[in-house]
N, C-alpha and C. Protein backbone atom coordinates (compact mmCIF):
# COMPACT_ATOMS: atom_id res chain seq x y z
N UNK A 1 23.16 0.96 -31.15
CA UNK A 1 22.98 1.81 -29.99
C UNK A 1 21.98 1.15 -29.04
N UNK A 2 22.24 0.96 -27.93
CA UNK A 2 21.43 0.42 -26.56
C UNK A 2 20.91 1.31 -25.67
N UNK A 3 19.25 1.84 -25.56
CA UNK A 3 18.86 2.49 -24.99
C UNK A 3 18.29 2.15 -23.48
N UNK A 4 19.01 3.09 -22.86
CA UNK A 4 18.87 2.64 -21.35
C UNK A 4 18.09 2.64 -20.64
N UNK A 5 17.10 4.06 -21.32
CA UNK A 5 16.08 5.13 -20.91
C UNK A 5 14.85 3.87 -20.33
N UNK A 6 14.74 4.55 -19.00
CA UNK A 6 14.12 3.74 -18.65
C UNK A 6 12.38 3.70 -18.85
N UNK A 7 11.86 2.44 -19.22
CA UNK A 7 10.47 2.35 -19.47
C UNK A 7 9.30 3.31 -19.24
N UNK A 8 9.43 3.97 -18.13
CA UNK A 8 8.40 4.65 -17.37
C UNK A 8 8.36 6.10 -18.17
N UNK A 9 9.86 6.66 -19.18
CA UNK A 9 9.86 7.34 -19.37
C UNK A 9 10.63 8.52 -18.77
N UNK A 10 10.97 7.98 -17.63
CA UNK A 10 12.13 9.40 -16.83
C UNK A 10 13.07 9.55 -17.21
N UNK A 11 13.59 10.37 -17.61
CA UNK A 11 14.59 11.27 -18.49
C UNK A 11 16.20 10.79 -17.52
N UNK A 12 17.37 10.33 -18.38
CA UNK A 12 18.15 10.32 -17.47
C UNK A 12 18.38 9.37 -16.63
N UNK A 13 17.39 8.44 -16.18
CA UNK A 13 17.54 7.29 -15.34
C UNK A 13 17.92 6.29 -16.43
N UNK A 14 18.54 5.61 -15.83
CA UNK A 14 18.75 3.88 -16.59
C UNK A 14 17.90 2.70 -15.98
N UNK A 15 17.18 1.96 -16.43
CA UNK A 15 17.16 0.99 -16.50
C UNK A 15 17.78 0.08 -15.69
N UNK A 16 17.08 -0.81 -14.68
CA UNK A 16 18.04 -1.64 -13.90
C UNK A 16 17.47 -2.98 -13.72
N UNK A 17 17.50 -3.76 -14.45
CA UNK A 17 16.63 -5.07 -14.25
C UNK A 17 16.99 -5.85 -13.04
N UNK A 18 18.37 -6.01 -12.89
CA UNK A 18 18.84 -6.53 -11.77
C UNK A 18 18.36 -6.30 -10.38
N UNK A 19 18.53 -4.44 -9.82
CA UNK A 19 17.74 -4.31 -9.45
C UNK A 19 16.68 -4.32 -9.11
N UNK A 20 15.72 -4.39 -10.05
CA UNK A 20 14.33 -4.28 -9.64
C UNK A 20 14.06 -5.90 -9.62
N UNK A 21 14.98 -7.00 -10.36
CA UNK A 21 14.64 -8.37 -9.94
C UNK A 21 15.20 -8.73 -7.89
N UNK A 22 15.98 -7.84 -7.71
CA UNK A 22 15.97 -7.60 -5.84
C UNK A 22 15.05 -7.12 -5.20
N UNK A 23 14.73 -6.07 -5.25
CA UNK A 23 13.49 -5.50 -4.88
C UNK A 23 12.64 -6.67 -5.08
N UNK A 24 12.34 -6.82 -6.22
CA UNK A 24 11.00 -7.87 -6.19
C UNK A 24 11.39 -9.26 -5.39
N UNK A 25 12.45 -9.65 -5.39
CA UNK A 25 12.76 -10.66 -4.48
C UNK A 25 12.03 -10.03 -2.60
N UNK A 26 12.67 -9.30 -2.54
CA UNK A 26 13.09 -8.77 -0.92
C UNK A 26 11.27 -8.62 -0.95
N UNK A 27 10.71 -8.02 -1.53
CA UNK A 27 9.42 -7.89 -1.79
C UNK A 27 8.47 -9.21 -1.24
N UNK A 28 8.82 -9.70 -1.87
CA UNK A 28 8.00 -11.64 -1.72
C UNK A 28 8.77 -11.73 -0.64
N UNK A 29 10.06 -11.88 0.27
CA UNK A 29 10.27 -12.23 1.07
C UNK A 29 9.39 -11.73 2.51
N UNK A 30 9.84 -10.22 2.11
CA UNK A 30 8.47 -9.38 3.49
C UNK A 30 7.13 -10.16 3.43
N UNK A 31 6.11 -10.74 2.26
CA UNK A 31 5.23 -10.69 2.41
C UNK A 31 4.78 -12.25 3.09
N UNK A 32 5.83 -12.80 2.62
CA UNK A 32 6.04 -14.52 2.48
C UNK A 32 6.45 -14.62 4.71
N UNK A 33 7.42 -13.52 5.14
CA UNK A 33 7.70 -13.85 6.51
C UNK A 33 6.76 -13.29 7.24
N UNK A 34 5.47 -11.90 6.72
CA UNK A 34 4.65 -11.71 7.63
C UNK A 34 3.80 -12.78 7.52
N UNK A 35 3.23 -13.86 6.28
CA UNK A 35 2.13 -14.22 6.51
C UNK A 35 2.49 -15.53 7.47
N UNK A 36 3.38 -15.81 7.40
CA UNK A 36 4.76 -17.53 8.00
C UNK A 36 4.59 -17.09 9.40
N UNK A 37 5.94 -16.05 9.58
CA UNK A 37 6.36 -15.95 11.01
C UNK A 37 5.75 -15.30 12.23
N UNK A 38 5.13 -15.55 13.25
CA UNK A 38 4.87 -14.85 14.42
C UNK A 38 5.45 -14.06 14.98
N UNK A 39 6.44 -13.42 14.40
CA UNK A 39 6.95 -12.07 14.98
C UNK A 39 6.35 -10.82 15.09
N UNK A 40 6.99 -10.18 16.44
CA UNK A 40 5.71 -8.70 16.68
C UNK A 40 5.94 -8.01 15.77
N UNK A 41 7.60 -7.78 15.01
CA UNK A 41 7.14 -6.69 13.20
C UNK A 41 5.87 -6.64 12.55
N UNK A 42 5.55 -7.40 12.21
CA UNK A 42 4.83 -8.31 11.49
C UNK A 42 3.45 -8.38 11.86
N UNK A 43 3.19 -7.97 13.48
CA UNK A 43 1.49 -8.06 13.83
C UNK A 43 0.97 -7.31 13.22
N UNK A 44 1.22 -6.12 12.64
CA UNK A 44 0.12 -5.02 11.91
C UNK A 44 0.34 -5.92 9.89
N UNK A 45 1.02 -6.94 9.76
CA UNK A 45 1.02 -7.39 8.86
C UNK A 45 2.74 -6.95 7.75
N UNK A 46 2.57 -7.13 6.55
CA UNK A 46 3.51 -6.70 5.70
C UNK A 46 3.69 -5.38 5.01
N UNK A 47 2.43 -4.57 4.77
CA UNK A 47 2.14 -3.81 3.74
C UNK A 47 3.01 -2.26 4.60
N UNK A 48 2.96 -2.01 5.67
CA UNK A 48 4.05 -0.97 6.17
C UNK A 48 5.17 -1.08 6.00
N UNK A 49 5.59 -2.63 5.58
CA UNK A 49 7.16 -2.68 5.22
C UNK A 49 7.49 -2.71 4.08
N UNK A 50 6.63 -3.03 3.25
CA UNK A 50 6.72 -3.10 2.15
C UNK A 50 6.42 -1.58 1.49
N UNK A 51 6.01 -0.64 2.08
CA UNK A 51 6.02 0.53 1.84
C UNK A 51 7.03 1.34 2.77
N UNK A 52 7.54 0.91 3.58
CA UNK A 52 8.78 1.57 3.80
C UNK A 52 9.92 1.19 2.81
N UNK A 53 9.72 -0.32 2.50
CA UNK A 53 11.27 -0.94 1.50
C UNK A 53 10.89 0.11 -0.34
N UNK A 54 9.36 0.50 -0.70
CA UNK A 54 9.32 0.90 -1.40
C UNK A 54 10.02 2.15 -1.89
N UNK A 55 9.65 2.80 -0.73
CA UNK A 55 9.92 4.16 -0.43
C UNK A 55 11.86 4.18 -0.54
N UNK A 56 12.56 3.60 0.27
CA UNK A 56 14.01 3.62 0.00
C UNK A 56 14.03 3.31 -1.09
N UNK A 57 13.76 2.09 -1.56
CA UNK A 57 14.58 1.90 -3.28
C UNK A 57 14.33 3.18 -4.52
N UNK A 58 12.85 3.59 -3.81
CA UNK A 58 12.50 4.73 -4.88
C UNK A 58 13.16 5.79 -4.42
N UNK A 59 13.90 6.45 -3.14
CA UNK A 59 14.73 7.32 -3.41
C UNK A 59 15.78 6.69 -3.38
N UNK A 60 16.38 5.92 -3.18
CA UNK A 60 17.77 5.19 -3.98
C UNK A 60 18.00 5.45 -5.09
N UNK A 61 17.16 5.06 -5.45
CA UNK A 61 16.77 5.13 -7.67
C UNK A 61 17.16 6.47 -7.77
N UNK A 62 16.51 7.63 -6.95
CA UNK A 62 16.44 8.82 -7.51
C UNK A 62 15.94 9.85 -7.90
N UNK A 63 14.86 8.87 -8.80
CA UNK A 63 13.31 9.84 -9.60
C UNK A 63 12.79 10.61 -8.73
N UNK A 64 12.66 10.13 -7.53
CA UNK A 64 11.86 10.63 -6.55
C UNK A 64 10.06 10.10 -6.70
N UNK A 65 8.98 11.12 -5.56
CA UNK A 65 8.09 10.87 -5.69
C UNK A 65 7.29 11.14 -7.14
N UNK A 66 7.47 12.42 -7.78
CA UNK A 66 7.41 13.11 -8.66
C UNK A 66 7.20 11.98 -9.95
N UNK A 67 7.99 11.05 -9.57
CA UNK A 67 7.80 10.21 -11.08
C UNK A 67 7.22 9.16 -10.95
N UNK A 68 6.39 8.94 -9.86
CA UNK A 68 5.28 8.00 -9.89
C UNK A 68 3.83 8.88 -9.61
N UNK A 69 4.09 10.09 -9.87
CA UNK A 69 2.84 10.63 -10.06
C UNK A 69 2.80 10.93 -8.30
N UNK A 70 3.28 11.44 -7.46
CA UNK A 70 2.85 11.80 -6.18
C UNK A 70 3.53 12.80 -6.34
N UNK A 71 2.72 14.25 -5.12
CA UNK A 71 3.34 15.53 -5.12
C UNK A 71 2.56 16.29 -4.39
N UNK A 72 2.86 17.28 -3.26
CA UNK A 72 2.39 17.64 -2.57
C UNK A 72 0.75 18.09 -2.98
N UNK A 73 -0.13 18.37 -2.02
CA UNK A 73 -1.18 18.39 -1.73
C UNK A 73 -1.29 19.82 -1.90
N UNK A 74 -2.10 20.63 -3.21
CA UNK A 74 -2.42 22.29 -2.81
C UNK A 74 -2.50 22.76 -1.71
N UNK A 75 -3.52 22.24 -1.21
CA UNK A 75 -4.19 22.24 0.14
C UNK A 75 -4.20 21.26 1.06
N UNK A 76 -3.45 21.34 2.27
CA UNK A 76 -3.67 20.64 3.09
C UNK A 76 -4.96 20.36 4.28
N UNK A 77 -5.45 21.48 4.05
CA UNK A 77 -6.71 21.76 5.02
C UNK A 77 -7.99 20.91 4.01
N UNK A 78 -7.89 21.31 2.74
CA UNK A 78 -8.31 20.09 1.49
C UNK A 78 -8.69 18.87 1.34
N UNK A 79 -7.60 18.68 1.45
CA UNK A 79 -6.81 16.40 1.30
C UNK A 79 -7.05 15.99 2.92
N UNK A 80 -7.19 16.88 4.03
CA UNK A 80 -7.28 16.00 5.08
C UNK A 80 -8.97 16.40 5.73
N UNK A 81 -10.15 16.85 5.09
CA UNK A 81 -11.63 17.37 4.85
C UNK A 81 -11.91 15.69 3.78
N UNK A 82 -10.99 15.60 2.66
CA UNK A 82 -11.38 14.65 1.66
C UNK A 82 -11.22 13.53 2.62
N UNK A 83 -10.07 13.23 3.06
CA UNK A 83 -9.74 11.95 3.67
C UNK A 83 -10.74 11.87 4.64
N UNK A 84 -11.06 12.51 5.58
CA UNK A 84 -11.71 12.71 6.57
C UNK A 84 -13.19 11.72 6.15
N UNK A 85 -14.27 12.43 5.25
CA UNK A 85 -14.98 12.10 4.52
C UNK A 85 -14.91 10.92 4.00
N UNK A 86 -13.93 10.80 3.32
CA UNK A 86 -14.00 8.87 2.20
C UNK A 86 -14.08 8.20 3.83
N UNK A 87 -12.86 8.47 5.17
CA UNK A 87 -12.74 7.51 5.89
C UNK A 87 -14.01 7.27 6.49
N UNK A 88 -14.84 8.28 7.10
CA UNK A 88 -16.10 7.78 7.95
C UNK A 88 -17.44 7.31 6.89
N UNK A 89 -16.99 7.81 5.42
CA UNK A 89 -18.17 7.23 4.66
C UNK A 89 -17.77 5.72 4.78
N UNK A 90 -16.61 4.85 4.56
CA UNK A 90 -16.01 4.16 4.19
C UNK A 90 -16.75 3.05 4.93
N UNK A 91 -16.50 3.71 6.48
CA UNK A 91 -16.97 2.78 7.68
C UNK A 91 -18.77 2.93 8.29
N UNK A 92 -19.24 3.56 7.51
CA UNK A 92 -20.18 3.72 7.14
C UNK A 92 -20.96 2.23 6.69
N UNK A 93 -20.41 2.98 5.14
CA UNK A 93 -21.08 1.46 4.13
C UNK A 93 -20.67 0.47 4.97
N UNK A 94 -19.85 0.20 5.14
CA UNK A 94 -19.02 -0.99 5.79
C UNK A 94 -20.14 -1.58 6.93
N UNK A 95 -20.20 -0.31 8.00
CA UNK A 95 -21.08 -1.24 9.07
C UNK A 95 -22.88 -1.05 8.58
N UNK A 96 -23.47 -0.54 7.80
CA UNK A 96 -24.42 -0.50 7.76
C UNK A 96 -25.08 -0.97 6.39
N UNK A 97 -24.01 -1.49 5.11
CA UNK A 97 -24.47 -1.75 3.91
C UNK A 97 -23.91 -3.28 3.89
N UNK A 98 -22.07 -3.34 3.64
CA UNK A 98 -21.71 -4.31 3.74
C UNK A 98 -22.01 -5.73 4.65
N UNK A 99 -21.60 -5.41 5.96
CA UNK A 99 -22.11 -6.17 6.75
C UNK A 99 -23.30 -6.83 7.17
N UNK A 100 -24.35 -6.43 6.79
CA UNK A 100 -25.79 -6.29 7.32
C UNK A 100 -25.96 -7.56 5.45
N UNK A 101 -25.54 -7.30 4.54
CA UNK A 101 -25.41 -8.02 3.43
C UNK A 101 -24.91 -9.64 3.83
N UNK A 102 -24.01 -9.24 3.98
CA UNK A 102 -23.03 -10.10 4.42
C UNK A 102 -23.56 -11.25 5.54
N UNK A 103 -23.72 -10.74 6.62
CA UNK A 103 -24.62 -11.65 7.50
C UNK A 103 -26.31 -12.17 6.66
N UNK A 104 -26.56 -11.66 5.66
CA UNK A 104 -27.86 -12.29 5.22
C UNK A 104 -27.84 -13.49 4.30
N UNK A 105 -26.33 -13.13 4.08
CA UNK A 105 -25.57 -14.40 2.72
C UNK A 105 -25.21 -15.18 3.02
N UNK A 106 -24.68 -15.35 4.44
CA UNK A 106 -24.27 -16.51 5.33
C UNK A 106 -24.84 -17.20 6.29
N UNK A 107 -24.68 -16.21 7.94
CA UNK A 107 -25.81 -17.23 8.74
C UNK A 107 -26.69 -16.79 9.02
N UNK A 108 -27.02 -15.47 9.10
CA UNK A 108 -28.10 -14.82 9.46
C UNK A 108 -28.08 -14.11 10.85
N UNK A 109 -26.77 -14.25 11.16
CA UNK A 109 -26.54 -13.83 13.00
C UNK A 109 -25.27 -12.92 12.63
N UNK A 110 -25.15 -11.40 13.54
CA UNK A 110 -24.33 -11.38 13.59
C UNK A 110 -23.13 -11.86 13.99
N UNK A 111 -21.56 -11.32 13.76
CA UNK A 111 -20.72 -11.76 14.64
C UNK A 111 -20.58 -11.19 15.95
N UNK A 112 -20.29 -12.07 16.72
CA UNK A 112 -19.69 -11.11 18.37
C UNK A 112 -18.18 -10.67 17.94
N UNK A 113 -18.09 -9.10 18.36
CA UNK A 113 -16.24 -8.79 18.16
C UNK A 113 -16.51 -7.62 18.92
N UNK A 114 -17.20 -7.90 20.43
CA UNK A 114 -16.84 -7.63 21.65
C UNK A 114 -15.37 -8.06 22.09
N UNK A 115 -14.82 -6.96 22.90
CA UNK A 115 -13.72 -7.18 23.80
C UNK A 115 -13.60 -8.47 24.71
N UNK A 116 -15.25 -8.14 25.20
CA UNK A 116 -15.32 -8.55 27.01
C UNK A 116 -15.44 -9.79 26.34
């Protein structure tokens, strides 16, 4: 007897090596033509496409979100107070811990990343 059941454990799905050896192809290809090609797709980088190509194959497949562990938010007034928070702490550390480090490890000057 050959069990199909796929690894992750979801009930009902099969197993698709083939598949997922495409995906992982098409995968390296997105990441391989944003870092190569100068095309405007591509100016915000790979990782939006690669999460859009994620997103189809995973409802292609089926499982849905549900079986990688994602699922709506109790609270939305909640998750966007949390996000809110991690994001301005984030940029926080960033300009006042990281950076300030960072310039002491290297030249000792900041960078200019003025517009003008």
């Amino acid at each position: 007897m050959v069990d199909n059941e796929a690894p992750s454990g979801v009930r009902g799905f099969a197993a698709k090596p083939l598949w997922a050896s495409v995906e992982l192809l098409l995968a390296v290809a997105v990441i391989v033509a944003g870092l190569s090609l100068p095309i405007v797709i591509f100016m915000v980088g790979a990782a939006p496409w690669l999460v859009a190509i994620g997103a189809i194959f995973l409802w292609w497949r089926g499982p849905g979100l549900r079986a990688i562990g994602l699922s709506r938010p109790t609270s939305l007034l909640h998750t966007l107070m949390v996000g809110l928070v991690v994001g301005v702490g984030y940029q926080l550390v960033g300009t006042f811990a990281v950076e300030p480090a960072i310039v002491r490890l290297t030249s000792g000057k900041l960078p200019d990343v003025s517009l003008v």
